[in-house]
C-alpha atoms as a PDB file:
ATOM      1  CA  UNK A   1     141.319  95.513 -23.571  1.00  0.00           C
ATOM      2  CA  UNK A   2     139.455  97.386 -21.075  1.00  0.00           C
ATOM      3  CA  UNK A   3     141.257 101.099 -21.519  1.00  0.00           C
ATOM      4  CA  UNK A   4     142.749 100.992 -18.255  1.00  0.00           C
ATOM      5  CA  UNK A   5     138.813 100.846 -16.873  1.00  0.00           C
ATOM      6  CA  UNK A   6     138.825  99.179 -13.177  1.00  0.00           C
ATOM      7  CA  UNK A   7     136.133  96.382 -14.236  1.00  0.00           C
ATOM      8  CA  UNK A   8     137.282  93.997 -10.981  1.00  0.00           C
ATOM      9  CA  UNK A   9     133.787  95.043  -9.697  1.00  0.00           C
ATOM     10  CA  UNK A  10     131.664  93.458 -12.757  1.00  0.00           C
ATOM     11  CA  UNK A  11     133.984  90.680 -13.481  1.00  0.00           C
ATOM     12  CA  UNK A  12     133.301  89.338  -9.883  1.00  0.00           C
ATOM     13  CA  UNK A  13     129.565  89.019 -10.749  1.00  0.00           C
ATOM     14  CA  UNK A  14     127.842  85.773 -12.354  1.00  0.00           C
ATOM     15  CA  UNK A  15     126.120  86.796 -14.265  1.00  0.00           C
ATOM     16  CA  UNK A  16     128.298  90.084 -16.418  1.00  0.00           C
ATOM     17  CA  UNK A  17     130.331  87.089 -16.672  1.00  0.00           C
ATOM     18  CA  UNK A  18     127.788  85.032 -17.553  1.00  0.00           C
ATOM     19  CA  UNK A  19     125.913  87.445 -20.523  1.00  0.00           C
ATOM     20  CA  UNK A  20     129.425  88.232 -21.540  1.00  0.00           C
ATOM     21  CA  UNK A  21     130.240  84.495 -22.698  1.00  0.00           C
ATOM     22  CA  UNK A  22     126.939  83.762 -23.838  1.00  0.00           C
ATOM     23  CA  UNK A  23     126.919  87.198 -26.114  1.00  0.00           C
ATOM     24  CA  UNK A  24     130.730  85.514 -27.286  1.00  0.00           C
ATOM     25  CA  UNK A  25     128.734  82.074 -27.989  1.00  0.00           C
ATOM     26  CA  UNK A  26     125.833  83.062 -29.263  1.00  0.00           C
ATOM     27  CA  UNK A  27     127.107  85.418 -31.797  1.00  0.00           C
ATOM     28  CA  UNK A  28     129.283  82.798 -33.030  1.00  0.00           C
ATOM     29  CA  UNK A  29     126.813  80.313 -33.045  1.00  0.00           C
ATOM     30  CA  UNK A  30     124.204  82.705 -35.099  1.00  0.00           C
ATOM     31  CA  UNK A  31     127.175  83.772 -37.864  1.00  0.00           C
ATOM     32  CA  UNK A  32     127.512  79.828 -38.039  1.00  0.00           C
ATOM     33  CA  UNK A  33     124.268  79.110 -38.522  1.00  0.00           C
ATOM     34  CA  UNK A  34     123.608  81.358 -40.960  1.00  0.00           C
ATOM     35  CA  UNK A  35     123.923  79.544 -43.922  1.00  0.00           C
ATOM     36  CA  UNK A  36     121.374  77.191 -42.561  1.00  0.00           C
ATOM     37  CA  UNK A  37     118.790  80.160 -41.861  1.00  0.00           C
ATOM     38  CA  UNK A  38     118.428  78.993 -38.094  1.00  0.00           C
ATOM     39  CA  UNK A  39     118.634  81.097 -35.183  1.00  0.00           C
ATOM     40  CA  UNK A  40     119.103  79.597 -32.128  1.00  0.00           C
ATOM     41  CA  UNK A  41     115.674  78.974 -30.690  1.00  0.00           C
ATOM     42  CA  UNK A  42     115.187  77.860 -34.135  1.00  0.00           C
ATOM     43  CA  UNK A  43     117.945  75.145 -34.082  1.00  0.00           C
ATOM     44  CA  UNK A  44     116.438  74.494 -30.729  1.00  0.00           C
ATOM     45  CA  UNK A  45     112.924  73.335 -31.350  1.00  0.00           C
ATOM     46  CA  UNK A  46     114.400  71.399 -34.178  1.00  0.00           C
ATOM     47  CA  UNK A  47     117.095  69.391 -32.283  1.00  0.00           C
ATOM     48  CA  UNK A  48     114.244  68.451 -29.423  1.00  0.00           C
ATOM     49  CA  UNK A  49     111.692  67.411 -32.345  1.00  0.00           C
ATOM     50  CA  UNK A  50     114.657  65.261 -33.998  1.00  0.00           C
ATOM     51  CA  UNK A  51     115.788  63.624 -30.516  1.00  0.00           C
ATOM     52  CA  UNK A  52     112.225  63.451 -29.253  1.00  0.00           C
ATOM     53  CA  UNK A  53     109.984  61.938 -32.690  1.00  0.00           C
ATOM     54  CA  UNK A  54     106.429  62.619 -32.144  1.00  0.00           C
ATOM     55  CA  UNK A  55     106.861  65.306 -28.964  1.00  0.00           C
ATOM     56  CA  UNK A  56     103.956  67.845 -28.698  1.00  0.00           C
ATOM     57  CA  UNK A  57     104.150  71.547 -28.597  1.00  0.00           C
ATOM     58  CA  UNK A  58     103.190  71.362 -25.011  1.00  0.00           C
ATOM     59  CA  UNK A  59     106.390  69.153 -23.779  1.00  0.00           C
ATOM     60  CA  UNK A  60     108.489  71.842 -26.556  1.00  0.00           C
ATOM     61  CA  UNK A  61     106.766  74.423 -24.466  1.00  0.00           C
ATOM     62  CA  UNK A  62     107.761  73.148 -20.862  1.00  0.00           C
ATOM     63  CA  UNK A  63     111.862  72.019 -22.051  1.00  0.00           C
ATOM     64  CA  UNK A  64     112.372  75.261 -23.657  1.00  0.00           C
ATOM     65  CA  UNK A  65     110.661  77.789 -21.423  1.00  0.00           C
ATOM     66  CA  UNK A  66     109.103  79.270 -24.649  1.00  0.00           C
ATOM     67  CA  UNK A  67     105.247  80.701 -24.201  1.00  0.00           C
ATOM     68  CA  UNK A  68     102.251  78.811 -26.653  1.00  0.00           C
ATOM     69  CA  UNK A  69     101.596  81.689 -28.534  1.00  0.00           C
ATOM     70  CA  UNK A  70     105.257  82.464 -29.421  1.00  0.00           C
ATOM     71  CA  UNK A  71     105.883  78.705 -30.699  1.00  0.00           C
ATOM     72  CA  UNK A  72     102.548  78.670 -32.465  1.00  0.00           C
ATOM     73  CA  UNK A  73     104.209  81.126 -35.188  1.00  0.00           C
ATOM     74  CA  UNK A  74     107.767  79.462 -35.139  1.00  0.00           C
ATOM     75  CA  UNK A  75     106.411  76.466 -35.637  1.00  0.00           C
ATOM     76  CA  UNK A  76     104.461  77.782 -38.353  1.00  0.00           C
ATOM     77  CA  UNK A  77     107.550  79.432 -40.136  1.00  0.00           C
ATOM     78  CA  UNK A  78     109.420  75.904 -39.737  1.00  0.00           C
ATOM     79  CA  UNK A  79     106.748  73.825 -41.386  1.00  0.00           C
ATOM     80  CA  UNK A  80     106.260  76.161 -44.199  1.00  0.00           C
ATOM     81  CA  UNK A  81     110.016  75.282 -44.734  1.00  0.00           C
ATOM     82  CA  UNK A  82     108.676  71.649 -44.679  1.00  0.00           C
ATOM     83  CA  UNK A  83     111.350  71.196 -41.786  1.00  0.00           C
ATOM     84  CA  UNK A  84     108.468  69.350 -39.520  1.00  0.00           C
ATOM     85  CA  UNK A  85     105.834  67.086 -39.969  1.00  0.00           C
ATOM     86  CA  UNK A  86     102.120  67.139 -37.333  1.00  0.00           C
ATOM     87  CA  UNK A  87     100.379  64.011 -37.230  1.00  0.00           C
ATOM     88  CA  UNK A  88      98.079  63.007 -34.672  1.00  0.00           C
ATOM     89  CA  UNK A  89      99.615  61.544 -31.324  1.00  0.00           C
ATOM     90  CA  UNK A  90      99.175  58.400 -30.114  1.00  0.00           C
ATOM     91  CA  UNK A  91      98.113  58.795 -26.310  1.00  0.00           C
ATOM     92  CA  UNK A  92      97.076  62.086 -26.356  1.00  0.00           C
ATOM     93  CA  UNK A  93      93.790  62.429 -28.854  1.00  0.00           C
ATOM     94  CA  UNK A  94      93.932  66.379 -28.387  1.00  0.00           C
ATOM     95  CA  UNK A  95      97.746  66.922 -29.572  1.00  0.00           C
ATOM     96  CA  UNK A  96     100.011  66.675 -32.281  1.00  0.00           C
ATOM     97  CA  UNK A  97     103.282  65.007 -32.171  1.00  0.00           C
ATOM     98  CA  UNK A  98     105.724  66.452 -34.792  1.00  0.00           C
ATOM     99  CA  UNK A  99     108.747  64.631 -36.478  1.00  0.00           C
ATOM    100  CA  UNK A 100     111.508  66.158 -38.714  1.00  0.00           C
ATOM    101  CA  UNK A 101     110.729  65.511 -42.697  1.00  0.00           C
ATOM    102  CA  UNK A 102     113.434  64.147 -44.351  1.00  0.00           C
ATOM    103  CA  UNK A 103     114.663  67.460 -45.670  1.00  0.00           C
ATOM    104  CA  UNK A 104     114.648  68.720 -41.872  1.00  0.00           C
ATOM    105  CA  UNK A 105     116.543  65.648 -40.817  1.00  0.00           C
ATOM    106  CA  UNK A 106     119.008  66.246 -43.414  1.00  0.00           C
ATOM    107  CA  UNK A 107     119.268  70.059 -41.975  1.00  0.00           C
ATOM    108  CA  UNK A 108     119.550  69.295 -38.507  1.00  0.00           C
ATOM    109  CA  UNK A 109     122.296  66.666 -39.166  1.00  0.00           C
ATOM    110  CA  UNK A 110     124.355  69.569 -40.927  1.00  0.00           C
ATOM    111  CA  UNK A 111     123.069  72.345 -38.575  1.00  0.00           C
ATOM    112  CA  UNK A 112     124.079  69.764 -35.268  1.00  0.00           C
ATOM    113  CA  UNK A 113     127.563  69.505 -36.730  1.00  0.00           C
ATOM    114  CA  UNK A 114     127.530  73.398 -36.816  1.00  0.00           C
ATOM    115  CA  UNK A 115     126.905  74.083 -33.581  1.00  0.00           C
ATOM    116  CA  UNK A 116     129.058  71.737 -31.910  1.00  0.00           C
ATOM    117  CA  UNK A 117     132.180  73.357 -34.167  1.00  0.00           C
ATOM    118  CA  UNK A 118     130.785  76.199 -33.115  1.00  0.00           C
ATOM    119  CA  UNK A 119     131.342  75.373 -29.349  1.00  0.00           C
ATOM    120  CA  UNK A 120     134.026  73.617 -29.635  1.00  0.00           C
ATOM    121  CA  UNK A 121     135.881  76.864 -30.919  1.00  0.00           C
ATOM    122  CA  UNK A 122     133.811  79.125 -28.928  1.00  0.00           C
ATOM    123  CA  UNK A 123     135.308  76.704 -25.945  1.00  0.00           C
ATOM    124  CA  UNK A 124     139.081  76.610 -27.285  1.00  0.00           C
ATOM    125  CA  UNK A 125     141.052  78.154 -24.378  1.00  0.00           C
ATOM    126  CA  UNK A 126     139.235  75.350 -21.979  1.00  0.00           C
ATOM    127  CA  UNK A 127     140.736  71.680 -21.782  1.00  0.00           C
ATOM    128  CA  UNK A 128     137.866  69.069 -22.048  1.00  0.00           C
ATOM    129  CA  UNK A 129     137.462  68.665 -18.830  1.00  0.00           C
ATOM    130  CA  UNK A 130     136.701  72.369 -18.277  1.00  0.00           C
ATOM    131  CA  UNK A 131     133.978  72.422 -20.446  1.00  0.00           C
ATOM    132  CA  UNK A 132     132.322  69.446 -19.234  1.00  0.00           C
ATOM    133  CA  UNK A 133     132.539  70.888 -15.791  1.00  0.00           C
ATOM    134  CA  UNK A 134     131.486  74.398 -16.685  1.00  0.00           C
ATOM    135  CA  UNK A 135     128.505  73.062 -18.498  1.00  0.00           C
ATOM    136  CA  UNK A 136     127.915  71.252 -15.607  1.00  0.00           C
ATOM    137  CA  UNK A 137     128.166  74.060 -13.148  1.00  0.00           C
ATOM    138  CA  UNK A 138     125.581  76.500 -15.912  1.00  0.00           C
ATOM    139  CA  UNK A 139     123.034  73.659 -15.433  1.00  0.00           C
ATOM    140  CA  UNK A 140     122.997  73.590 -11.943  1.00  0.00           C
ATOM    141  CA  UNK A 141     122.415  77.162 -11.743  1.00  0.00           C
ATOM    142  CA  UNK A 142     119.306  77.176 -14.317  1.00  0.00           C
ATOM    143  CA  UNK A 143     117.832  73.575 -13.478  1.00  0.00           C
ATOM    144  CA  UNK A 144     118.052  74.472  -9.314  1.00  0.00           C
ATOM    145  CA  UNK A 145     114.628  75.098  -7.887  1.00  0.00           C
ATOM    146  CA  UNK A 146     114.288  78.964  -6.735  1.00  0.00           C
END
């Protein structure tokens, strides 16, 4: 697979190992999602709305490391495919919560069934336990205070 290339080098690093399994997952995930016209940051403001009714682009902001500006226009895009619903928040006068519409709830239960096939066969040479552990050992490295 590697052309007789000494790679021992890279494959000690975390993170060539790490980009290479994410550029394996994502890419699956993406050719998965297709048909539901998601990409993944996509999929991900989506899931956080539908677990989280009525959070606020601020809190959307802060879990997905994502600038204001940037999510003003993708949450633009996702309204105008009446995917979201604003209405005013209840503690905070000055926000918005947002809540799936029905047709984004409908979406996300398809699209949430997606990605976890997707994992699950991105993840097929690990046993369960493996992948709860490895999932376990990514957060730790991008939760951990610097």
């Amino acid at each position: 697979m590697n052309d007789g290339l000494d790679t021992r080098y890279l494959e000690s690093l975390l993170g060539y190992n790490t980009r290479r399994a994410a550029l394996t997952i994502i890419g699956r995930f993406m050719e998965r999602m297709a048909p539901h016209d998601l990409r993944p940051v996509d999929f991900s403001v989506l899931s956080l709305i539908g677990h989280n009714p009525g959070i606020t682009s601020r809190q959307l902001c802060t879990a997905l490391g994502i600038l204001p500006p940037n999510l003003v226009g993708l949450l633009k895009s996702i309204e105008k495919r009446e995917l979201i619903h604003r209405s005013p928040h209840p503690t905070d006068g000055r926000a918005m919560g947002l809540t799936l519409s029905a047709k984004g709830a409908a979406l996300m239960q398809e699209a949430e069934a997606t990605a976890l096939a997707s994992d699950l066969s991105a993840a097929a040479a690990l046993t369960p336990a493996e992948v709860k552990t490895l999932t376990r050992l990514l957060q730790k490295v991008y939760l951990s205070p610097t």
